[in-house]
PDB file of N, CA and C in Angstrom:
ATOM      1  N   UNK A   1     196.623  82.344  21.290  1.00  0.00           N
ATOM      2  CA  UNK A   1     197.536  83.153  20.502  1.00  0.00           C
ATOM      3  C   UNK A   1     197.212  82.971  19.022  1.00  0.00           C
ATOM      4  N   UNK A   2     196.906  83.502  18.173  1.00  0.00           N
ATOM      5  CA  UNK A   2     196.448  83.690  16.855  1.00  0.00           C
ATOM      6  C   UNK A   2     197.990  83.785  15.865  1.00  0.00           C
ATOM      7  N   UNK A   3     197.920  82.422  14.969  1.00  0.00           N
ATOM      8  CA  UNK A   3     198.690  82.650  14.042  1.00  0.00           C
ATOM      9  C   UNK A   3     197.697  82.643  12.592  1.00  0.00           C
ATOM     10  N   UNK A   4     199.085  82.884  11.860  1.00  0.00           N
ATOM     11  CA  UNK A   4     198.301  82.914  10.418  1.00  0.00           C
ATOM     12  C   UNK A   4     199.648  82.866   9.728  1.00  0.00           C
ATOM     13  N   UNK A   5     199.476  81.471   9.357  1.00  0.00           N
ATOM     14  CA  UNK A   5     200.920  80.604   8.514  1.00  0.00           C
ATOM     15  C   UNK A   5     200.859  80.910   7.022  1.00  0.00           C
ATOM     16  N   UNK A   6     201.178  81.610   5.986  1.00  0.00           N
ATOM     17  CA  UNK A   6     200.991  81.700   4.886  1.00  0.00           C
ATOM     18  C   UNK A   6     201.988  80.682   4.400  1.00  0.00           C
ATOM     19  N   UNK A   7     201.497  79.750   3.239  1.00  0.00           N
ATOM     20  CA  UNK A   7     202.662  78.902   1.688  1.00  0.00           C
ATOM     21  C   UNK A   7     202.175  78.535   0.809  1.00  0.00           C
ATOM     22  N   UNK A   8     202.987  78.170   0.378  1.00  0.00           N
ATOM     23  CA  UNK A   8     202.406  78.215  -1.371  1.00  0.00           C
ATOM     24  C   UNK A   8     203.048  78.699  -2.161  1.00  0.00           C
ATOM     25  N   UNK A   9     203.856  79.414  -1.837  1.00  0.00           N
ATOM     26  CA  UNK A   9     204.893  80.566  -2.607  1.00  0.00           C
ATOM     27  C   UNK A   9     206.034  79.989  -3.726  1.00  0.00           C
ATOM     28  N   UNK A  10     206.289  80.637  -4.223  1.00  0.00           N
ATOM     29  CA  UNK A  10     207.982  79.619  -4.797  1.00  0.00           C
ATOM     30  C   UNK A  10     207.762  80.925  -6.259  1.00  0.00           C
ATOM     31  N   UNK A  11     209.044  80.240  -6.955  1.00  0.00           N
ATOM     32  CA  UNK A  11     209.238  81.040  -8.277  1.00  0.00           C
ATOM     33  C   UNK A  11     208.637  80.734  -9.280  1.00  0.00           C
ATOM     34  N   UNK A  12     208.055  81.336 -10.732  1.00  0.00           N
ATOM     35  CA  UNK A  12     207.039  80.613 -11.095  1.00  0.00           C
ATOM     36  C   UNK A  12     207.491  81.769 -12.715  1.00  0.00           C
ATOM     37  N   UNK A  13     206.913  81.148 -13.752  1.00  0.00           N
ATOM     38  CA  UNK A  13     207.116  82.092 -15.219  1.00  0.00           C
ATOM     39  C   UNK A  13     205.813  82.548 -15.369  1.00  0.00           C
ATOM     40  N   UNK A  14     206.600  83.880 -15.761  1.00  0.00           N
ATOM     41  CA  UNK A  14     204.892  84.811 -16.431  1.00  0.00           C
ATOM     42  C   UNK A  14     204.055  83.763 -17.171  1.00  0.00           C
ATOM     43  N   UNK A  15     203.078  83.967 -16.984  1.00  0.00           N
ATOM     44  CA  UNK A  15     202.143  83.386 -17.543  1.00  0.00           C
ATOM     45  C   UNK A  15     201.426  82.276 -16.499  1.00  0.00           C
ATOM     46  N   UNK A  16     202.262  81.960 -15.574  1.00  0.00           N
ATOM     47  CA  UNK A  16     202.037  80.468 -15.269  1.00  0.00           C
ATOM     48  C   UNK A  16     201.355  80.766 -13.331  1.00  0.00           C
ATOM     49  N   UNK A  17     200.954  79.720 -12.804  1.00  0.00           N
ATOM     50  CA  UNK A  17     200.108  79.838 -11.998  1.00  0.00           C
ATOM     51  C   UNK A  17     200.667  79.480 -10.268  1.00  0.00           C
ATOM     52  N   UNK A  18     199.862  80.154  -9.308  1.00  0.00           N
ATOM     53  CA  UNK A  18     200.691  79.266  -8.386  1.00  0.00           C
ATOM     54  C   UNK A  18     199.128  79.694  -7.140  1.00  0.00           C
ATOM     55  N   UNK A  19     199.367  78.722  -6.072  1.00  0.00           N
ATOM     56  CA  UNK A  19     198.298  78.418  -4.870  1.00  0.00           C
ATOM     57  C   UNK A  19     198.612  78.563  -3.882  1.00  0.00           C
ATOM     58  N   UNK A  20     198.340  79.882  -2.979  1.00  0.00           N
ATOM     59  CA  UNK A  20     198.330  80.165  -1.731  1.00  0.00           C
ATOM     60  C   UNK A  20     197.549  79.526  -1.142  1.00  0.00           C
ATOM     61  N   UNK A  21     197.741  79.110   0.389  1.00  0.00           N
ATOM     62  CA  UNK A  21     197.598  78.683   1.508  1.00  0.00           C
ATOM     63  C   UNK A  21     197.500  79.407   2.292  1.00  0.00           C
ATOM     64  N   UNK A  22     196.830  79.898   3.582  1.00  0.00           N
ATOM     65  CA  UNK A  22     196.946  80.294   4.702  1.00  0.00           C
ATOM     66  C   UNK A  22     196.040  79.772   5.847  1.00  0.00           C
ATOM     67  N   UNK A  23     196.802  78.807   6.893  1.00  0.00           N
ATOM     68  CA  UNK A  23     196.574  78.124   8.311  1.00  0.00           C
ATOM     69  C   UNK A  23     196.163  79.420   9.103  1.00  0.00           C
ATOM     70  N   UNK A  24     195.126  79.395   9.607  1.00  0.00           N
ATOM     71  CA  UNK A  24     194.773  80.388  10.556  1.00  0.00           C
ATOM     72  C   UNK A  24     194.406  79.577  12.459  1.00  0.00           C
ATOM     73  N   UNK A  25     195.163  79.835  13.339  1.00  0.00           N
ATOM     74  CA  UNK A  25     194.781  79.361  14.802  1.00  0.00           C
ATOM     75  C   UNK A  25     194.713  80.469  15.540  1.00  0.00           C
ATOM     76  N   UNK A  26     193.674  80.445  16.932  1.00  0.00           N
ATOM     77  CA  UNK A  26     193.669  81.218  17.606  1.00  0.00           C
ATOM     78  C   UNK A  26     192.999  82.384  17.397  1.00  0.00           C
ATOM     79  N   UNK A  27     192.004  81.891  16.142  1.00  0.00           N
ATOM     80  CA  UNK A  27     190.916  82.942  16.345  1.00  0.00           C
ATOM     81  C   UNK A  27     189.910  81.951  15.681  1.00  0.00           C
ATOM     82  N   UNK A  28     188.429  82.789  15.928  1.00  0.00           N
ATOM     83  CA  UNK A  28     187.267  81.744  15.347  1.00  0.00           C
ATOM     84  C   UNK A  28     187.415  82.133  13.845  1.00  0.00           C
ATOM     85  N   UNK A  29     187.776  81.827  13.099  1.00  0.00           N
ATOM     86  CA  UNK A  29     188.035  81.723  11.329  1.00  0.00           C
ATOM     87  C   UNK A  29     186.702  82.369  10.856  1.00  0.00           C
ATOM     88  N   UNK A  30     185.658  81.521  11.116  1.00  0.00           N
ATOM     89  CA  UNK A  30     184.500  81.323  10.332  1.00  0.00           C
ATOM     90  C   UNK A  30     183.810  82.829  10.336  1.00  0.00           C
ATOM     91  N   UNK A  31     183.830  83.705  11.389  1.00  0.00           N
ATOM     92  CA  UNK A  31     183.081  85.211  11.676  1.00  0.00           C
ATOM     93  C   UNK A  31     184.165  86.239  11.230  1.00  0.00           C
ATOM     94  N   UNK A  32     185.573  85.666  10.302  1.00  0.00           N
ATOM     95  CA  UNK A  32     185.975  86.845  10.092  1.00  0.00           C
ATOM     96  C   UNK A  32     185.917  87.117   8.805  1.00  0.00           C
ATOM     97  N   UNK A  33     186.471  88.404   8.296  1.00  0.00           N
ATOM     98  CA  UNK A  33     186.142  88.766   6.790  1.00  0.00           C
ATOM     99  C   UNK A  33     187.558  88.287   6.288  1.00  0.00           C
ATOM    100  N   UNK A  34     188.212  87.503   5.825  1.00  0.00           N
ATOM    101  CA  UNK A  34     189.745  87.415   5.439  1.00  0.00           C
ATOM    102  C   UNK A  34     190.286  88.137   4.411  1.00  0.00           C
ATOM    103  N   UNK A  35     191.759  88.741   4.143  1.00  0.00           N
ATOM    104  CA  UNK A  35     191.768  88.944   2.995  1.00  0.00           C
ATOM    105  C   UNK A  35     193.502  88.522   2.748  1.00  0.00           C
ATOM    106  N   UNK A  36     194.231  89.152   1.953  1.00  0.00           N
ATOM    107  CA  UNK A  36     195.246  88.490   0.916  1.00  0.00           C
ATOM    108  C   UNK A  36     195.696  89.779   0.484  1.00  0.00           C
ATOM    109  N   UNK A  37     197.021  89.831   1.256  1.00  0.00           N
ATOM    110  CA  UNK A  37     197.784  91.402   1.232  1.00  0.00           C
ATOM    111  C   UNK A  37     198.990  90.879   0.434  1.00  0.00           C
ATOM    112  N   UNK A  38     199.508  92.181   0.175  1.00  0.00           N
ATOM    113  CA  UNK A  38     200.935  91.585  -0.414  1.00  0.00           C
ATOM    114  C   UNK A  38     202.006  92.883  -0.589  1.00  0.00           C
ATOM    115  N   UNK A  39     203.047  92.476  -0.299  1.00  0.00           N
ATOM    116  CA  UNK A  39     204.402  93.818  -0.536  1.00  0.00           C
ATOM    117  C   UNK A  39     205.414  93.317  -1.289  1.00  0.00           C
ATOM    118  N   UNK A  40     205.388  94.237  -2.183  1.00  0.00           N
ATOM    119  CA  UNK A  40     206.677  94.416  -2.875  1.00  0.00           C
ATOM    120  C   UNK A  40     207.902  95.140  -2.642  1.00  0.00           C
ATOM    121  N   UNK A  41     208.712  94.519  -3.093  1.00  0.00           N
ATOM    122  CA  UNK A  41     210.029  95.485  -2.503  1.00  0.00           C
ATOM    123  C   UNK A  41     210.023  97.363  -2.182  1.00  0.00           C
ATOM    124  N   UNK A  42     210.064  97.430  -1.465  1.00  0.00           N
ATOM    125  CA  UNK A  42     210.419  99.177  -1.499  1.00  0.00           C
ATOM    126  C   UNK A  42     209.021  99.821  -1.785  1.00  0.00           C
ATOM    127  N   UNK A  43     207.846  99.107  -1.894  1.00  0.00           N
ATOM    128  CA  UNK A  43     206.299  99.158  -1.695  1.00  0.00           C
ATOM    129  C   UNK A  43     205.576  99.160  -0.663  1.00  0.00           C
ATOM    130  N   UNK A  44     204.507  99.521  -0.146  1.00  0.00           N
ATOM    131  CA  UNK A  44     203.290  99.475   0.860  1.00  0.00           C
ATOM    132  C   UNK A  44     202.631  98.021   0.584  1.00  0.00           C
ATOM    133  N   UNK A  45     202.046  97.807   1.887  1.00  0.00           N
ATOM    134  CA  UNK A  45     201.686  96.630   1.684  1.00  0.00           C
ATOM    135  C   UNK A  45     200.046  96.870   1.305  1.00  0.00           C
ATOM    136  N   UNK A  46     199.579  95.815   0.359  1.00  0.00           N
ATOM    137  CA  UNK A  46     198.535  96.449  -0.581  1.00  0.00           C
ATOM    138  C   UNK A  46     197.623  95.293  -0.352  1.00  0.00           C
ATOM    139  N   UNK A  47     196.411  95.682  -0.351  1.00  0.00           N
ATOM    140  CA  UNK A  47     195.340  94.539  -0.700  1.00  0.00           C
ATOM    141  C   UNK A  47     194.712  93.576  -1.748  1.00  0.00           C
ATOM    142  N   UNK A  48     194.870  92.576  -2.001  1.00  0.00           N
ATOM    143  CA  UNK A  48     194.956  91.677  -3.159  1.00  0.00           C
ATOM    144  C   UNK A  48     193.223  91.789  -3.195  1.00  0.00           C
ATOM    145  N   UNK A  49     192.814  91.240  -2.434  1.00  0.00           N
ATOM    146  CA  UNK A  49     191.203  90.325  -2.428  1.00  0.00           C
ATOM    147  C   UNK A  49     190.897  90.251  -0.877  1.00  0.00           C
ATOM    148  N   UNK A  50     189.472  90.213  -0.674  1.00  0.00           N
ATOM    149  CA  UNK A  50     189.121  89.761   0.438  1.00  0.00           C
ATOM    150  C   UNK A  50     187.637  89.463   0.187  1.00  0.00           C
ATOM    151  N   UNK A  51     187.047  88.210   1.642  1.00  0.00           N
ATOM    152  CA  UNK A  51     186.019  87.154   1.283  1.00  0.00           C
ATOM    153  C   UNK A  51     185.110  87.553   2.265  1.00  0.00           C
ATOM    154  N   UNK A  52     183.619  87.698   2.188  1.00  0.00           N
ATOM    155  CA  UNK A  52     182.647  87.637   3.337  1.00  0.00           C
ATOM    156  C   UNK A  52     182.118  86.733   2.774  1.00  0.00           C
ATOM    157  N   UNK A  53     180.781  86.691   3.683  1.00  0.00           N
ATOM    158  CA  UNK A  53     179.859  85.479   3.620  1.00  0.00           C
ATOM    159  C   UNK A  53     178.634  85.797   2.566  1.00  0.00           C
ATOM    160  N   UNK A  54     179.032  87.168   1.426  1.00  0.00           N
ATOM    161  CA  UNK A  54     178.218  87.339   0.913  1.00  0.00           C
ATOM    162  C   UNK A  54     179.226  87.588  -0.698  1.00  0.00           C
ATOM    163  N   UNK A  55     180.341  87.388  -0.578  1.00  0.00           N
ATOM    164  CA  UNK A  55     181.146  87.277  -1.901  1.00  0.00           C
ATOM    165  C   UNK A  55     183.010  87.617  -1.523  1.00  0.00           C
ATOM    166  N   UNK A  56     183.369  88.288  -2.515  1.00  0.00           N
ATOM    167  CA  UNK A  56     184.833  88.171  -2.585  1.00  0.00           C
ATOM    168  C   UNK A  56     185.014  89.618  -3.379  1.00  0.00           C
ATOM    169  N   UNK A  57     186.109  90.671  -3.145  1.00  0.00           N
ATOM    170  CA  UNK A  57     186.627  91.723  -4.056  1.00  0.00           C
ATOM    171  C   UNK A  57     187.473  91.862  -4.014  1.00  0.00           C
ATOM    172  N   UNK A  58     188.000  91.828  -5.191  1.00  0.00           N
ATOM    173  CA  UNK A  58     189.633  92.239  -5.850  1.00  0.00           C
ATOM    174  C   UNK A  58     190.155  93.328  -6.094  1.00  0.00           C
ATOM    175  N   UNK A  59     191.466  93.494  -6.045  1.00  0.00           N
ATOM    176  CA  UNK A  59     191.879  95.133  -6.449  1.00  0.00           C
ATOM    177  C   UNK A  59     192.152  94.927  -8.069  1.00  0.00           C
ATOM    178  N   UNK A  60     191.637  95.853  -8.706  1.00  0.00           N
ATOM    179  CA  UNK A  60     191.989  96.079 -10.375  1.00  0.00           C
ATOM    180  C   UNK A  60     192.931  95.702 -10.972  1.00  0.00           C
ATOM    181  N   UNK A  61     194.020  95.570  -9.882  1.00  0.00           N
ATOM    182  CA  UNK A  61     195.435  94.602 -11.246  1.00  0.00           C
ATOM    183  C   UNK A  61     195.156  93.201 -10.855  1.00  0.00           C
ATOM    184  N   UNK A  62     194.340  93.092 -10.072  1.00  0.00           N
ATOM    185  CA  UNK A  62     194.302  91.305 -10.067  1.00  0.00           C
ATOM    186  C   UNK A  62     193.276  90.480 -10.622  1.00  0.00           C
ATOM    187  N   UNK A  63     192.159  91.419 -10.944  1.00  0.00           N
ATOM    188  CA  UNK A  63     191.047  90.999 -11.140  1.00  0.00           C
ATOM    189  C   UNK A  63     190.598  90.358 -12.632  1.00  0.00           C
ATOM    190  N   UNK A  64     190.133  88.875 -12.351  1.00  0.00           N
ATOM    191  CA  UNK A  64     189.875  87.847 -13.119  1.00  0.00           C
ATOM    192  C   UNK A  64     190.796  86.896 -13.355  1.00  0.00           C
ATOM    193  N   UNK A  65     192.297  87.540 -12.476  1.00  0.00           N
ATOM    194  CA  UNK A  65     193.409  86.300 -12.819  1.00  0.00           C
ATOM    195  C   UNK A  65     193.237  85.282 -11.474  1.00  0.00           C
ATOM    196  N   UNK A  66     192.539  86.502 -10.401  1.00  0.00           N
ATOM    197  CA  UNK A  66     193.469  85.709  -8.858  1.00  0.00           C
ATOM    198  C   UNK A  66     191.411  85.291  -8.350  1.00  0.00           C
ATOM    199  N   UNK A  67     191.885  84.247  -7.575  1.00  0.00           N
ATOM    200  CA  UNK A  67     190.492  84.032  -6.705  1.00  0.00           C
ATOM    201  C   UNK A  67     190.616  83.337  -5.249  1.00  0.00           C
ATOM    202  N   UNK A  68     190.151  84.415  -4.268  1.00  0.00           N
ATOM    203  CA  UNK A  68     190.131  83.756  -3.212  1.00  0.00           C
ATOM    204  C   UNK A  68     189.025  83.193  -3.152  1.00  0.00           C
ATOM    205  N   UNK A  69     189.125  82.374  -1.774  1.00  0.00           N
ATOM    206  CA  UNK A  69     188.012  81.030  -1.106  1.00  0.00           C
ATOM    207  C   UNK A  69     188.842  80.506  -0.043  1.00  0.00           C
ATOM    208  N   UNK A  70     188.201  80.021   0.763  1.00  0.00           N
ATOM    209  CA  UNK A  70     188.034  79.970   2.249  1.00  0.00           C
ATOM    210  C   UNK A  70     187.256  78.452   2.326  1.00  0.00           C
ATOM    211  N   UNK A  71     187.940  77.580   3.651  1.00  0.00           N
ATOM    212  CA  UNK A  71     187.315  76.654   4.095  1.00  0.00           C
ATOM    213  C   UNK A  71     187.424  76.806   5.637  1.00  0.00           C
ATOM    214  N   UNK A  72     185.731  77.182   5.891  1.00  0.00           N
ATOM    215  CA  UNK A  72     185.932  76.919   7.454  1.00  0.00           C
ATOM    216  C   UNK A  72     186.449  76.594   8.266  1.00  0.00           C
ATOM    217  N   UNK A  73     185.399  75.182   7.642  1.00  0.00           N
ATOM    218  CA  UNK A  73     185.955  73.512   8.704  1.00  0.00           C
ATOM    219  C   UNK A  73     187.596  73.254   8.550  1.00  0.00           C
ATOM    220  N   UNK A  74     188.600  73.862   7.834  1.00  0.00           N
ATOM    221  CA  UNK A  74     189.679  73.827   7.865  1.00  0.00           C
ATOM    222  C   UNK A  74     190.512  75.135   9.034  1.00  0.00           C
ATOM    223  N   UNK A  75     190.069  76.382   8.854  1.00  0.00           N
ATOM    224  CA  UNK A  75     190.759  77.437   9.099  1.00  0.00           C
ATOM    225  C   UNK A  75     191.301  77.943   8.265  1.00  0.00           C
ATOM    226  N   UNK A  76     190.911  77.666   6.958  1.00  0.00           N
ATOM    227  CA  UNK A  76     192.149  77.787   5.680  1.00  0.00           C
ATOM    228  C   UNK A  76     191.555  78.957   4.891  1.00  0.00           C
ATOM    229  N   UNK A  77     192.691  80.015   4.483  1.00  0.00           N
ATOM    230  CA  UNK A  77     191.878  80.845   3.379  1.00  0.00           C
ATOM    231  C   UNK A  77     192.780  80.491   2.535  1.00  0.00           C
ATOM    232  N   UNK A  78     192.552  80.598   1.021  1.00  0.00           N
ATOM    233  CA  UNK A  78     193.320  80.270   0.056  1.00  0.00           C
ATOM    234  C   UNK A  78     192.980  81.135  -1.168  1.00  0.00           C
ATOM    235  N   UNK A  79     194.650  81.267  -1.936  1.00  0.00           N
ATOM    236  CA  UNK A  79     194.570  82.184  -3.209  1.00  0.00           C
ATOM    237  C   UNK A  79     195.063  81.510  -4.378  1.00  0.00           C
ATOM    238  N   UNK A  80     194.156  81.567  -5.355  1.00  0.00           N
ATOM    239  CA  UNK A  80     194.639  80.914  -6.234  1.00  0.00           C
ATOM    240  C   UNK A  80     194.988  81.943  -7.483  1.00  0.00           C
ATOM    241  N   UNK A  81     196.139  82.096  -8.282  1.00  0.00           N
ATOM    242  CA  UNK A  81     196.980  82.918  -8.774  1.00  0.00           C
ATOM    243  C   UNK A  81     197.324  82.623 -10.488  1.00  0.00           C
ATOM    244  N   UNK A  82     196.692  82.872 -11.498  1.00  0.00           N
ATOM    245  CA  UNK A  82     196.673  82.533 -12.731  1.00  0.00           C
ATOM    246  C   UNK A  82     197.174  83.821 -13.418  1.00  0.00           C
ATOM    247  N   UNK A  83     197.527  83.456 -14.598  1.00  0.00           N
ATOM    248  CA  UNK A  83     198.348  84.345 -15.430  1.00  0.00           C
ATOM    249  C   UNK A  83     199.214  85.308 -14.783  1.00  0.00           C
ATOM    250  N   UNK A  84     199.888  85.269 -14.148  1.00  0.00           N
ATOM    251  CA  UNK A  84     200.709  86.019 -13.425  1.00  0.00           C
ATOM    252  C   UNK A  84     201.603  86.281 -13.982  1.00  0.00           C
ATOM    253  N   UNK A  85     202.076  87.591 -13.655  1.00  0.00           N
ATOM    254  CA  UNK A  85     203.369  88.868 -14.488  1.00  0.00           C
ATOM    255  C   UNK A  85     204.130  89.239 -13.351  1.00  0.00           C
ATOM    256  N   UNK A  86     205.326  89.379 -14.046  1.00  0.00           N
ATOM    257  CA  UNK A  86     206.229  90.469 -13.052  1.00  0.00           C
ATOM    258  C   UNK A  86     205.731  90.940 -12.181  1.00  0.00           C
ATOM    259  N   UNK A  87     204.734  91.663 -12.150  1.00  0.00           N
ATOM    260  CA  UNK A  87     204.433  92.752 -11.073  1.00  0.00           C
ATOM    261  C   UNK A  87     203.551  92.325 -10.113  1.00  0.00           C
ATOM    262  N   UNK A  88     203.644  90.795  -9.947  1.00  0.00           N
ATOM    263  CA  UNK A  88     202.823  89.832  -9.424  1.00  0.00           C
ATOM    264  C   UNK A  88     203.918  89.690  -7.955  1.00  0.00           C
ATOM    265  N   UNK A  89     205.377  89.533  -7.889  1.00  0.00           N
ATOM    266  CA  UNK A  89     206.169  89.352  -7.713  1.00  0.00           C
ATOM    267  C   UNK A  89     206.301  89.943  -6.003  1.00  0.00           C
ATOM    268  N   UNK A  90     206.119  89.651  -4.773  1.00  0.00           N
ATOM    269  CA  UNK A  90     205.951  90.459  -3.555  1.00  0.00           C
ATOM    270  C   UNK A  90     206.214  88.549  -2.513  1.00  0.00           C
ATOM    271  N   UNK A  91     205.952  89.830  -1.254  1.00  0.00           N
ATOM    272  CA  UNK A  91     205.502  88.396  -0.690  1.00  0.00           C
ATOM    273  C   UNK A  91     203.959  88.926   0.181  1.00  0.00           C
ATOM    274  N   UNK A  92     203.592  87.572  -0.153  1.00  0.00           N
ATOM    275  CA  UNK A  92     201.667  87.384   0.129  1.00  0.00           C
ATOM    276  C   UNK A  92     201.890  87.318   1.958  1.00  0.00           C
ATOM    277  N   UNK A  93     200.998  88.224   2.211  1.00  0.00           N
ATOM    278  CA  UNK A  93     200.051  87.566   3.741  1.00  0.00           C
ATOM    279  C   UNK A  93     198.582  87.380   3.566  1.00  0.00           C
ATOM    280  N   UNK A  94     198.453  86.819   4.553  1.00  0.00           N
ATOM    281  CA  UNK A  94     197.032  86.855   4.767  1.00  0.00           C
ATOM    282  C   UNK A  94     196.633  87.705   6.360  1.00  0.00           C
ATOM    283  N   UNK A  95     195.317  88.199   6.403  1.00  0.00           N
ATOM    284  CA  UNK A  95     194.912  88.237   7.446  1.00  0.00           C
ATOM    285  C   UNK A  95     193.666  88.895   7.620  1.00  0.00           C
ATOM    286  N   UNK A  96     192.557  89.435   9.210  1.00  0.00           N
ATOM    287  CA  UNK A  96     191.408  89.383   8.695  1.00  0.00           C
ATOM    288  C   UNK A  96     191.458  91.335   7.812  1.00  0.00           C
ATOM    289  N   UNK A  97     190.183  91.151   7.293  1.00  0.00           N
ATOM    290  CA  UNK A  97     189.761  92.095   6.832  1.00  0.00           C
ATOM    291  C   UNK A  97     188.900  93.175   7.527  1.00  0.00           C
ATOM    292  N   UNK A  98     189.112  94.247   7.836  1.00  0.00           N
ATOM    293  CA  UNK A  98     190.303  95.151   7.760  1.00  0.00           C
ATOM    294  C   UNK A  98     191.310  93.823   8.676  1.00  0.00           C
ATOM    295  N   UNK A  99     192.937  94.475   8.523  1.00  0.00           N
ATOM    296  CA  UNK A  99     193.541  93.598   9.348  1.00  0.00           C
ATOM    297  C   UNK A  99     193.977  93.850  10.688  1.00  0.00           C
ATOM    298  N   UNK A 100     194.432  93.164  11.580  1.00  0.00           N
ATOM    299  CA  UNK A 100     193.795  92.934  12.842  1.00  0.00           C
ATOM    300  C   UNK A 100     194.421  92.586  13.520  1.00  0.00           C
ATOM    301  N   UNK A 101     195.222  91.508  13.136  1.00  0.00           N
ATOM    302  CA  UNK A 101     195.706  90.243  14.227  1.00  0.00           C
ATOM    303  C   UNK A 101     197.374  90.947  13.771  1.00  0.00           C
ATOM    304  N   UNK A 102     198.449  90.090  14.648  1.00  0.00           N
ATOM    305  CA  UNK A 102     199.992  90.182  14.032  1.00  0.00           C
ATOM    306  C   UNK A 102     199.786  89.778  12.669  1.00  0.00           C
ATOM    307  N   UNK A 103     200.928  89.793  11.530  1.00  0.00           N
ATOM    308  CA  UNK A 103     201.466  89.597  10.405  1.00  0.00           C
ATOM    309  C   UNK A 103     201.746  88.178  10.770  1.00  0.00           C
ATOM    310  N   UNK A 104     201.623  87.100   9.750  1.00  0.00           N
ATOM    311  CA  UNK A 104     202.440  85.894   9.918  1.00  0.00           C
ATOM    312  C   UNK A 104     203.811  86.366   8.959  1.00  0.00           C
ATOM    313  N   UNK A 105     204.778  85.095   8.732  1.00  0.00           N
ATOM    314  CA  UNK A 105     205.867  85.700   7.869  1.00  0.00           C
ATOM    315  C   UNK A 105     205.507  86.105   6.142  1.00  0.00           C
ATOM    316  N   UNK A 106     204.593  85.372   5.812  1.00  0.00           N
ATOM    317  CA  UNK A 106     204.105  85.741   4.505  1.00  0.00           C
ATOM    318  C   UNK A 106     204.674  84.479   3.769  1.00  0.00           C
ATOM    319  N   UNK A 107     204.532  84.696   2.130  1.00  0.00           N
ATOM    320  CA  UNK A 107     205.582  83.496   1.136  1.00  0.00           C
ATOM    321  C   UNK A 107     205.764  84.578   0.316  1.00  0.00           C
ATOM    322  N   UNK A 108     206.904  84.174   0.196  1.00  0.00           N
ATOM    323  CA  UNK A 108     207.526  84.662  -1.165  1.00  0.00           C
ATOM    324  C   UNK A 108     207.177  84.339  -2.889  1.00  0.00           C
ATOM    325  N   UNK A 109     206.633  85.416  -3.874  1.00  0.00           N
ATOM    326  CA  UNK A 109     206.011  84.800  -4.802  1.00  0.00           C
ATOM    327  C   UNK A 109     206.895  86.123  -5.672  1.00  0.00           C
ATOM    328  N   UNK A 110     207.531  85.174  -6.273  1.00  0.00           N
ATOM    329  CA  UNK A 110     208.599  85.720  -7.662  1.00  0.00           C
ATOM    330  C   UNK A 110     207.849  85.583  -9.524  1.00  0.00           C
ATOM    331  N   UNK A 111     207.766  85.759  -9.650  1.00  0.00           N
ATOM    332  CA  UNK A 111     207.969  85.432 -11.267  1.00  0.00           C
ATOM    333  C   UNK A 111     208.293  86.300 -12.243  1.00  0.00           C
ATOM    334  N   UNK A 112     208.936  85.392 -12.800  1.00  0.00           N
ATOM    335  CA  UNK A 112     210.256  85.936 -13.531  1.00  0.00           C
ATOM    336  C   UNK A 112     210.677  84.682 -14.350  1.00  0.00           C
ATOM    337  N   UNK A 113     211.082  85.133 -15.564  1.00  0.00           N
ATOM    338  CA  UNK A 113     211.613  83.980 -16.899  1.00  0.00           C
ATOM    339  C   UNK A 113     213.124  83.686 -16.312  1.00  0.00           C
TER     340      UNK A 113
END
């Protein structure tokens, strides 16, 4: 059975930074393309970034703040989240690229003064 645990989440001030997590079981990790979705209230759920074995691409409002990376030998994909604004504000999933598997619950990522 394939999960995919997203955390890391919490409330955080513009400007300031925060580190996604995502536990992946129940599938082989290493052969998939992962990526790092996210919805905002009363929004579609949108694509942040996603990783192959030949690089990583971002969508245009994120790009140069956010960086994914991936550890195999863990199962782990991870987002790391710098200068972040308001409109940063959703909750994150992960899953593979295109996506594939169920939704895990996601984290919640606020910021706001």
């Amino acid at each position: 059975q394939v999960q995919l645990v997203e955390s890391g989440g919490g409330l955080v001030q513009p400007g300031g930074s925060l580190g996604l997590s995502c536990a992946a079981s129940g599938i082989d990790f290493r052969f998939y393309k992962m990526g790092w979705y996210r919805q905002a209230p009363g929004q579609e759920r949108e694509l942040v970034a996603f990783i192959t074995t030949s690089g990583s691409t971002y969508a245009d409002s994120v790009k140069g703040r956010f960086t994914i990376s991936r550890d195999n030998a863990k199962r782990t994909l991870y987002l790391q989240m710098n200068t972040l604004t308001p409109e940063d504000t959703a909750v994150y999933y992960c899953n593979t690229y295109p996506p594939s598997r169920p939704w895990g619950q996601g984290t919640q990522v606020t910021v706001s003064s």
